[in-house]
Protein backbone atom coordinates (compact mmCIF):
# COMPACT_ATOMS: atom_id res chain seq x y z
CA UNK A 1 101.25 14.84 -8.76
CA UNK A 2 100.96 15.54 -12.61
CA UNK A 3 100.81 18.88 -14.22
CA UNK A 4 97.35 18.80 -14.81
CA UNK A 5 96.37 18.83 -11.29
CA UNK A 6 97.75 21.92 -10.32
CA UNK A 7 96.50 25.27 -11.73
CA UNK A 8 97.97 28.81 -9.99
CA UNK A 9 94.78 30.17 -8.10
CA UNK A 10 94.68 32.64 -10.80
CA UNK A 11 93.44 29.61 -13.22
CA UNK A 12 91.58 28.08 -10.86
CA UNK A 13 89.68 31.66 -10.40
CA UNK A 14 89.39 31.25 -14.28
CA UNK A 15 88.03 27.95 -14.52
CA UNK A 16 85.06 28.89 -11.70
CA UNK A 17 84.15 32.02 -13.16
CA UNK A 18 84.42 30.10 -16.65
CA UNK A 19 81.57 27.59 -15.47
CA UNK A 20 79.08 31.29 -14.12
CA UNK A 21 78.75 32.19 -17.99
CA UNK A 22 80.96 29.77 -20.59
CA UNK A 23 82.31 33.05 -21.49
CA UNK A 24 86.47 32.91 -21.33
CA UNK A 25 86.87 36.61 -21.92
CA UNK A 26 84.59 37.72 -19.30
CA UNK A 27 85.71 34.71 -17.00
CA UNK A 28 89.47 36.00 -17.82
CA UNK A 29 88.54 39.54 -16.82
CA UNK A 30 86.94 38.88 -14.09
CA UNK A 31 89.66 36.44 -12.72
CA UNK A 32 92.33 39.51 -13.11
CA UNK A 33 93.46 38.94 -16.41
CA UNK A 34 94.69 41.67 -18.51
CA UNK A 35 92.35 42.89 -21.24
CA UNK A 36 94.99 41.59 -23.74
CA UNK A 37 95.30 37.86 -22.50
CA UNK A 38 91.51 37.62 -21.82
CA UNK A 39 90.76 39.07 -25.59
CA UNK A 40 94.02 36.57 -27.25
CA UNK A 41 92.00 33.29 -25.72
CA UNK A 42 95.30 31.40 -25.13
CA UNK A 43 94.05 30.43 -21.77
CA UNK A 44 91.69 27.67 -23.59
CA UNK A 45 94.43 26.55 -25.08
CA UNK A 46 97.02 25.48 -21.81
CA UNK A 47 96.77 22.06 -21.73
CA UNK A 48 96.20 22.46 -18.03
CA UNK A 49 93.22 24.35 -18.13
CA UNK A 50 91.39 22.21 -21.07
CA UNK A 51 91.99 18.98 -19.20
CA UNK A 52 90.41 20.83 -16.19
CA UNK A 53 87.47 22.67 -17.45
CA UNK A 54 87.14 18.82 -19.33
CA UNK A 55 86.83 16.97 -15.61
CA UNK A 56 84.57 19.67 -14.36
CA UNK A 57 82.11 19.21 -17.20
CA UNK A 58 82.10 15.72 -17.02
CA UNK A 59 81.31 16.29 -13.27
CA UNK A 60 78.88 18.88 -14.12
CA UNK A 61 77.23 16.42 -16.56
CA UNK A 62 77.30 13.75 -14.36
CA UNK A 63 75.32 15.52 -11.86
CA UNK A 64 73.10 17.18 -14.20
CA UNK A 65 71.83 13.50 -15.09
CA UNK A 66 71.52 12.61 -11.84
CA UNK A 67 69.72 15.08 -11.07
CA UNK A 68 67.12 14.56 -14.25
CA UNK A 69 67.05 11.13 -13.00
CA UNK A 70 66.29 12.49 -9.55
CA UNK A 71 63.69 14.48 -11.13
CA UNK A 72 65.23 17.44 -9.89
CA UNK A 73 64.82 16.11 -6.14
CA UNK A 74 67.82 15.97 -3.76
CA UNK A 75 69.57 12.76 -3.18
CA UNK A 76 68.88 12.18 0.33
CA UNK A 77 64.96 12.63 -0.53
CA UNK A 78 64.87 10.28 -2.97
CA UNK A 79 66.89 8.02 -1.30
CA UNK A 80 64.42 8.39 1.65
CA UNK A 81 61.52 7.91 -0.73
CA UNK A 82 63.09 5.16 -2.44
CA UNK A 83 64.56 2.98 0.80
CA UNK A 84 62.94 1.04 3.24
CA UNK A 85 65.38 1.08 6.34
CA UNK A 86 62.87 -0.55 8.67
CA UNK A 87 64.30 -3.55 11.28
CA UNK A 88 64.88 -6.89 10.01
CA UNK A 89 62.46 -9.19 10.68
CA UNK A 90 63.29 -11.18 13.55
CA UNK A 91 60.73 -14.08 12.74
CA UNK A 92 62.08 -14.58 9.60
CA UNK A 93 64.34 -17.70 8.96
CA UNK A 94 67.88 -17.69 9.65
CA UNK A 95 70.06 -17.46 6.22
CA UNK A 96 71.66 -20.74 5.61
CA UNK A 97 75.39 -20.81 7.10
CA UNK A 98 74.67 -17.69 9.19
């Protein structure tokens, strides 16, 4: 396990109240964070917490083109939409060196 996998819960409180509003101060504050640390804005700056917040927007991102893809429809729908899962046909010719 490397460093930047583990955050305290207090900085992994930050991180998800980070992604409500992309404000750190309020995100600090609201994570119990003193006034002081949440106003200095050191807790951008731990290398553990950049490389995190930098995962979870890729993820973020990731999904938010899926989802323009998806045209805002849920997976499973469009899969549904998009799949034909009906029987094989049993008429049709065997595959060679089935």
């Amino acid at each position: 396990m490397d460093i930047f996998s583990t955050l305290s819960p207090k900085q992994a409180l930050f991180c998800d109240e980070y992604f409500k509003d992309f404000n750190a101060t309020q995100a600090a504050l609201r994570a119990g964070y003193s006034q002081a640390t949440a106003l200095n804005g050191k807790l951008m700056t731990l290398p553990k917490i950049k490389y995190h917040l930098q995962q979870r927007g890729a993820a973020a991102a990731d999904a938010a083109q899926l989802s323009r893809v998806l045209g805002g429809r849920d997976l499973d729908e469009a899969t549904r939409q998009h799949v034909d899962f009906a029987p094989a046909d049993e008429t049709a010719p065997e595959a060679p060196g089935a």
